[in-house]
Protein backbone atom coordinates (compact mmCIF):
# COMPACT_ATOMS: atom_id res chain seq x y z
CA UNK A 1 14.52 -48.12 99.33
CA UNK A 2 13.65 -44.45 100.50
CA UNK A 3 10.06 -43.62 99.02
CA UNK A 4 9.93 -39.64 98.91
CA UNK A 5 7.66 -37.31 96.87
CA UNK A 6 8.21 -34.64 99.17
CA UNK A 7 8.91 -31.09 97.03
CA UNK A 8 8.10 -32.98 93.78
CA UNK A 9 6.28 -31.27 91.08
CA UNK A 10 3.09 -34.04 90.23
CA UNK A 11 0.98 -32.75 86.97
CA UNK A 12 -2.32 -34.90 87.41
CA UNK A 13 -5.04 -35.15 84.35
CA UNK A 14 -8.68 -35.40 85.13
CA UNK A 15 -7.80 -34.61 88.67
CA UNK A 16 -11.10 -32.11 89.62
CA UNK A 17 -13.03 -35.77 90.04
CA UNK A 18 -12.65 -39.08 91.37
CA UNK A 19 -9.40 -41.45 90.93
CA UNK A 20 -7.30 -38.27 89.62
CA UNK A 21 -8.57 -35.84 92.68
CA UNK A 22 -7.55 -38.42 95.35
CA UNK A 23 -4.30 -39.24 93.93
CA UNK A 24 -3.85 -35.13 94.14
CA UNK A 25 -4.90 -35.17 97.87
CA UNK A 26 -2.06 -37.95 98.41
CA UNK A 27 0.88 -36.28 96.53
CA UNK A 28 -0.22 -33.13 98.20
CA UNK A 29 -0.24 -34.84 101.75
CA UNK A 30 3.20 -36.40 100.93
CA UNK A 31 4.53 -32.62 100.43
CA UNK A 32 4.47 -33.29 96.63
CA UNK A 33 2.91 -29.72 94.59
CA UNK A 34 -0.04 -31.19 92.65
CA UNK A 35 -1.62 -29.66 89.31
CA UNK A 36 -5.20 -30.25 88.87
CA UNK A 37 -5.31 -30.16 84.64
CA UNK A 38 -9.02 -30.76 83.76
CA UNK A 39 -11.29 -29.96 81.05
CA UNK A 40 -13.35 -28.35 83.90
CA UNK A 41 -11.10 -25.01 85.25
CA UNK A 42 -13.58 -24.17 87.75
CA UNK A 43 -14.02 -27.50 88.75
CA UNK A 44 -9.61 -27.49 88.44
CA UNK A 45 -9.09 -24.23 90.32
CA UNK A 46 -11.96 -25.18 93.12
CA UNK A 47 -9.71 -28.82 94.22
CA UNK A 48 -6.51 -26.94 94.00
CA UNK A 49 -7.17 -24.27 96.49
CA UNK A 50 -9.04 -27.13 98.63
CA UNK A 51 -6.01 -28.47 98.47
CA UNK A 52 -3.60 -26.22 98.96
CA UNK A 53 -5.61 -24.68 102.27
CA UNK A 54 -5.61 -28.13 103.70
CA UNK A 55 -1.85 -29.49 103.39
CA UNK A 56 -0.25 -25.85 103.01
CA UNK A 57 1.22 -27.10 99.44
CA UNK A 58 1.50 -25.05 96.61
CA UNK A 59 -0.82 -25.85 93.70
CA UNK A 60 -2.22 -24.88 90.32
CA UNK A 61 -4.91 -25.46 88.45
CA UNK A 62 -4.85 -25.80 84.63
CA UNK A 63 -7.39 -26.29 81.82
CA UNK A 64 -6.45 -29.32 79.59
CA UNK A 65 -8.59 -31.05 77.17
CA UNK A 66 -6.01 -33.75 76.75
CA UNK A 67 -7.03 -34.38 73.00
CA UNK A 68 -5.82 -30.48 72.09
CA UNK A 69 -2.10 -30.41 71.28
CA UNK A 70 -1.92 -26.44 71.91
CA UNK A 71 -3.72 -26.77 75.18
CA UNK A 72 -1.84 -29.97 76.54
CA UNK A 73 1.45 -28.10 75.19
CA UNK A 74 0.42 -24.82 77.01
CA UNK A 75 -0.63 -26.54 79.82
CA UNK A 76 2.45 -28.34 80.31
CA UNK A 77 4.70 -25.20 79.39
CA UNK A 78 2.67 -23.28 82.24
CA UNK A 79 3.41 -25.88 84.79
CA UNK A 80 6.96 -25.48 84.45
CA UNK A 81 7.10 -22.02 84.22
CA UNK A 82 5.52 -21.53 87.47
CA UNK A 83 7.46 -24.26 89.33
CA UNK A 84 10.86 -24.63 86.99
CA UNK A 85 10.25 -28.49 86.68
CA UNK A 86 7.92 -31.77 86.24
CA UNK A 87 8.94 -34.51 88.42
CA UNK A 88 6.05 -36.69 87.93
CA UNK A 89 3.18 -37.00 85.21
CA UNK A 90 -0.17 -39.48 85.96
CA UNK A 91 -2.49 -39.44 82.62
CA UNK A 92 -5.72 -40.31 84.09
CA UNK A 93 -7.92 -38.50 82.19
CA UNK A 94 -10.85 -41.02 80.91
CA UNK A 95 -14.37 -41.78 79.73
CA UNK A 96 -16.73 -44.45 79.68
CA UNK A 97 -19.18 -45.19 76.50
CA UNK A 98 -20.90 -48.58 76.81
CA UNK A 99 -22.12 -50.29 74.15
CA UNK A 100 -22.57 -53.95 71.91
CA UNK A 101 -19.83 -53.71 69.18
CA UNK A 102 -23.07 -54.01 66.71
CA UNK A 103 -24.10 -50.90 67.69
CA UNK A 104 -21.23 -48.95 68.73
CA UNK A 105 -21.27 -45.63 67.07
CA UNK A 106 -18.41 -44.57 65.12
CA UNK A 107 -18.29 -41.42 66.70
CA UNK A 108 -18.44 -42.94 70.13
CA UNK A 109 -15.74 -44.78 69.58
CA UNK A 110 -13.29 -42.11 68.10
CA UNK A 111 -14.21 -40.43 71.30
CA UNK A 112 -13.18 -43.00 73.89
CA UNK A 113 -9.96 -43.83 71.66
CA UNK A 114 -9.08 -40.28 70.97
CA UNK A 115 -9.41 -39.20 75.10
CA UNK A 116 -7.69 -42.65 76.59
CA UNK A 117 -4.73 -42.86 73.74
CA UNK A 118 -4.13 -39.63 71.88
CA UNK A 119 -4.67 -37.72 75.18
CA UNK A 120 -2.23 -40.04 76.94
CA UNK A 121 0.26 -39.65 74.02
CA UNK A 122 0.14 -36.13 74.10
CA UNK A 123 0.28 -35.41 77.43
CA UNK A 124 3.17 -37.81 78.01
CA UNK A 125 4.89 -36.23 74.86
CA UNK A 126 4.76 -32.53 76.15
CA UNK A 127 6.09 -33.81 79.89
CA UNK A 128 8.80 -36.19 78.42
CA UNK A 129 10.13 -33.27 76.51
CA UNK A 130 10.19 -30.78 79.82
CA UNK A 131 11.91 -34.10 81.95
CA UNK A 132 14.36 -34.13 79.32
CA UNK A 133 15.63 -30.53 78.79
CA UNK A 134 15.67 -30.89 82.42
CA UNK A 135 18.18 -33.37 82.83
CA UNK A 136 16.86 -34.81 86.29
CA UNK A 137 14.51 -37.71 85.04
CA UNK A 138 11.31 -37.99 86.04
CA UNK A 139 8.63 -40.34 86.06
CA UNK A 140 5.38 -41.07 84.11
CA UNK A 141 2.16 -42.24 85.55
CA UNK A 142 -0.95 -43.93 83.32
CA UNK A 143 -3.96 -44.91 84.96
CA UNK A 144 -5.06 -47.89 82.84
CA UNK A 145 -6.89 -50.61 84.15
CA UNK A 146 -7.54 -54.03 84.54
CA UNK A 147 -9.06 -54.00 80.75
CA UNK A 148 -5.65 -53.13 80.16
CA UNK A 149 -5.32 -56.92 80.35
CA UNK A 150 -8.42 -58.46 80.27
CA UNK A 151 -11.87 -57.93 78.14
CA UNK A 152 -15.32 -57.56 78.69
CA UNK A 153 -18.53 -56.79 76.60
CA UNK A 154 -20.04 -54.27 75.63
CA UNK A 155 -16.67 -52.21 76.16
CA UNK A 156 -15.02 -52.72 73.03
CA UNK A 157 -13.28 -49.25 72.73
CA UNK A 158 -12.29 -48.98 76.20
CA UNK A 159 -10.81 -52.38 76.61
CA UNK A 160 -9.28 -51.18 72.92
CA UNK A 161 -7.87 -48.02 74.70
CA UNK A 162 -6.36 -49.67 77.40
CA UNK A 163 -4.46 -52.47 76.23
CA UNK A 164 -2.51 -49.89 73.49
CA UNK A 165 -2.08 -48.03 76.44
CA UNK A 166 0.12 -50.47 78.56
CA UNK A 167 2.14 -51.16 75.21
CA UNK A 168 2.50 -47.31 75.00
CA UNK A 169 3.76 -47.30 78.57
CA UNK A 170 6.62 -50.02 77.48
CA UNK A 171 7.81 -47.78 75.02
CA UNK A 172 7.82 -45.22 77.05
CA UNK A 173 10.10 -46.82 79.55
CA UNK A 174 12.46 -48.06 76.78
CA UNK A 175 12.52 -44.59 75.12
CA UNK A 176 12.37 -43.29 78.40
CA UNK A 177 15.34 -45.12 79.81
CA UNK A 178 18.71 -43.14 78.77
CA UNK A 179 17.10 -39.59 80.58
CA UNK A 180 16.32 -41.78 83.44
CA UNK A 181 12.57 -41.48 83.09
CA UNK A 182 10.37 -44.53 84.25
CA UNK A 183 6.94 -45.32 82.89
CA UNK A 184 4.37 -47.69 84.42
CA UNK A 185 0.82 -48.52 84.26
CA UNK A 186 -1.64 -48.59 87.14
CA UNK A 187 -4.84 -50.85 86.31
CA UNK A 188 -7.89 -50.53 88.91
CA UNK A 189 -9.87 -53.00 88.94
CA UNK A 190 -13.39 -50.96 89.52
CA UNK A 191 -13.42 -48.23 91.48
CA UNK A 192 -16.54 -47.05 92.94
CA UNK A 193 -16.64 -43.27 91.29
CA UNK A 194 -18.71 -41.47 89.76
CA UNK A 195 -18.07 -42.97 86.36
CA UNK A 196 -18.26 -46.68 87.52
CA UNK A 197 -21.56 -45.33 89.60
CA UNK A 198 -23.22 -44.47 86.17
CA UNK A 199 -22.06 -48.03 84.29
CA UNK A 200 -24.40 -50.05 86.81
CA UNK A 201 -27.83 -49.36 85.22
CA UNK A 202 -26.35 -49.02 81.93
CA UNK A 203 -24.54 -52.25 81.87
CA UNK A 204 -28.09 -53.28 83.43
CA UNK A 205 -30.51 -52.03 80.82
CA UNK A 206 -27.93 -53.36 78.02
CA UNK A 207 -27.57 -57.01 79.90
CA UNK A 208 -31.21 -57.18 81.09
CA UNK A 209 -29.85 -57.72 84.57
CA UNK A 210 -30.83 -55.91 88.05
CA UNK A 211 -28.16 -53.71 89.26
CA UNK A 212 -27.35 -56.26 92.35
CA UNK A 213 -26.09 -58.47 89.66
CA UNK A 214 -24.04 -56.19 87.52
CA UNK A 215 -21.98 -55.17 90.71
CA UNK A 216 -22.66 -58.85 91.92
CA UNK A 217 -21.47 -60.50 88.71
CA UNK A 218 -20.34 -58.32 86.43
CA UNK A 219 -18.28 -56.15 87.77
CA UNK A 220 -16.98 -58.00 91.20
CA UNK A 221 -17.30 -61.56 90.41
CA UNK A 222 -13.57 -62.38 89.08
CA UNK A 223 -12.65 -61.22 92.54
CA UNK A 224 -11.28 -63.32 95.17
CA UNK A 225 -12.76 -61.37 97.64
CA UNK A 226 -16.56 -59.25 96.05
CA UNK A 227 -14.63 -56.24 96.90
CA UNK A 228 -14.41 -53.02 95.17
CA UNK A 229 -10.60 -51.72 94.25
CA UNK A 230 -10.66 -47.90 96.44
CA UNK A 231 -9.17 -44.75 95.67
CA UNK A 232 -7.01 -45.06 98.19
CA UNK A 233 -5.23 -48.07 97.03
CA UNK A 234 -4.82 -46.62 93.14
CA UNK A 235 -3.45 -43.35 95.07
CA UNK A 236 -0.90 -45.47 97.26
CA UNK A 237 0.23 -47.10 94.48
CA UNK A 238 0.83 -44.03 92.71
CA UNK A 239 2.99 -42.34 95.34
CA UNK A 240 4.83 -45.59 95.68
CA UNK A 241 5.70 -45.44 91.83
CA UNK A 242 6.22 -41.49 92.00
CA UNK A 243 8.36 -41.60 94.94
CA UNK A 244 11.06 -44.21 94.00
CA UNK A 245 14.49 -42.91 93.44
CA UNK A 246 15.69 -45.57 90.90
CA UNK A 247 14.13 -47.25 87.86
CA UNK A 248 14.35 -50.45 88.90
CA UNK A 249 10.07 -50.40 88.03
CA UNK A 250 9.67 -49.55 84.92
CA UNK A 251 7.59 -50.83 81.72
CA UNK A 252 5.08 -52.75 84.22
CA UNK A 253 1.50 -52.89 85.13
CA UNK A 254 0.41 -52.99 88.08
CA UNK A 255 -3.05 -54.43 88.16
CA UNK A 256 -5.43 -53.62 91.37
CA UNK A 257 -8.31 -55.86 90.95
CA UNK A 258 -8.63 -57.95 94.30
CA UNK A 259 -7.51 -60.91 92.95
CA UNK A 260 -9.32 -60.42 88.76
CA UNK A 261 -6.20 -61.07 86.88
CA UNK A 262 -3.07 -62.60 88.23
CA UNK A 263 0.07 -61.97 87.01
């Protein structure tokens, strides 16, 4: 089946860093317009004119703090305003707060939740309205991950986050269905980013482990393989989603984890 993004209109949260930036430099190499919608707009505006100066692709960058329902519903209204649709939306926006369930602070918590599931609700919410006043379908990204599925310690919140996430996504692609909108769930294993970068000594210091054995053990060693999931392979799968012209996937997860949980 044809696989085209080309012309499509591909809003992208926490896309100034990592994951969300290299799935923007894919969509915009497969002719797809990208908007970079970050809590950072410097950081936002700086990635889209890199981009758009190296694949000739018109972008825009917008500020989002995913957990503020004016700015995610301005942001969204913006996007089509400029470009008179949303074809695709990819929540990836995300943190990382590591810590023993014992000592997890309250406030921590509310954080993580409030950035992985509110911000994913709302952001999904404004661009499901747009794709439906539309009338053309559309189709609806999450970057979960493979705690989406599985657990581990000392991540209580996150692995909390992500599993409502991939039942969010199903009800998405029911709800979804009738305006021709799909909804699927990508789930990295880990990804070596900045965020992942910054979990090795902390999941060290809270393990009393060397960092050889985090990435060793912890983080790689339900692998078939040792090997790190890449940006590349979360932003192939995403343009393989984006770029389908039925709903034939829809309501799934698609786990990238080398082999961690099989399905």
């Amino acid at each position: 089946m044809p696989i085209n993004v080309k012309g499509k209109v591909t809003v992208i949260t926490g896309a100034a860093s990592g994951i969300g930036k290299h799935m923007a430099e894919k969509f915009a190499e497969e002719g797809s317009h990208v908007v970079i919608a970050d809590l950072d707009l410097n950081a936002a505006t700086s990635v889209a004119k890199e981009i758009s100066d190296k694949y000739g692709i018109e972008t825009m960058a917008v500020k989002m703090n995913v957990t503020d329902e004016n700015e995610v519903n301005g942001g969204i209204e913006a996007v089509a305003q400029k470009f008179g649709k949303i074809d695709v939306l990819i929540s990836n926006a995300g943190i990382q707060i590591i810590s023993p369930i014992v000592d997890f602070e309250f406030d921590a918590w509310k954080k993580v939740i409030d950035i992985h599931l509110n911000g994913t609700f709302l952001t999904v919410r404004a661009a499901m309205r747009k794709m439906i006043e539309q009338g053309k379908g559309g189709h609806i990204l999450v970057t979960g991950s493979v705690h989406s599925v599985e657990a581990s310690k000392n991540k209580a919140a996150y692995v909390a986050a992500k599993h409502a996430q991939l039942g969010f996504v199903r009800s998405v692609a029911k709800e979804g269905a009738e305006y021709n909108i799909s909804a699927n769930l990508i789930g990295p294993g880990f990804v070596k980013t900045p965020l992942v970068d910054r979990q090795i000594p902390e999941q060290a210091k809270t393990l009393g482990i060397s960092e050889e054995e985090v990435v060793k053990k912890i983080m790689l060693g339900e692998t078939v393989d040792g090997e790190f999931t890449t940006v590349e392979d979360v932003a192939n799968v995403a343009v393989f989603l984006a770029g389908m012209d039925t709903n034939v996937l829809t309501g799934q997860s698609f786990l990238l984890t080398h082999g961690w949980h099989m399905q």
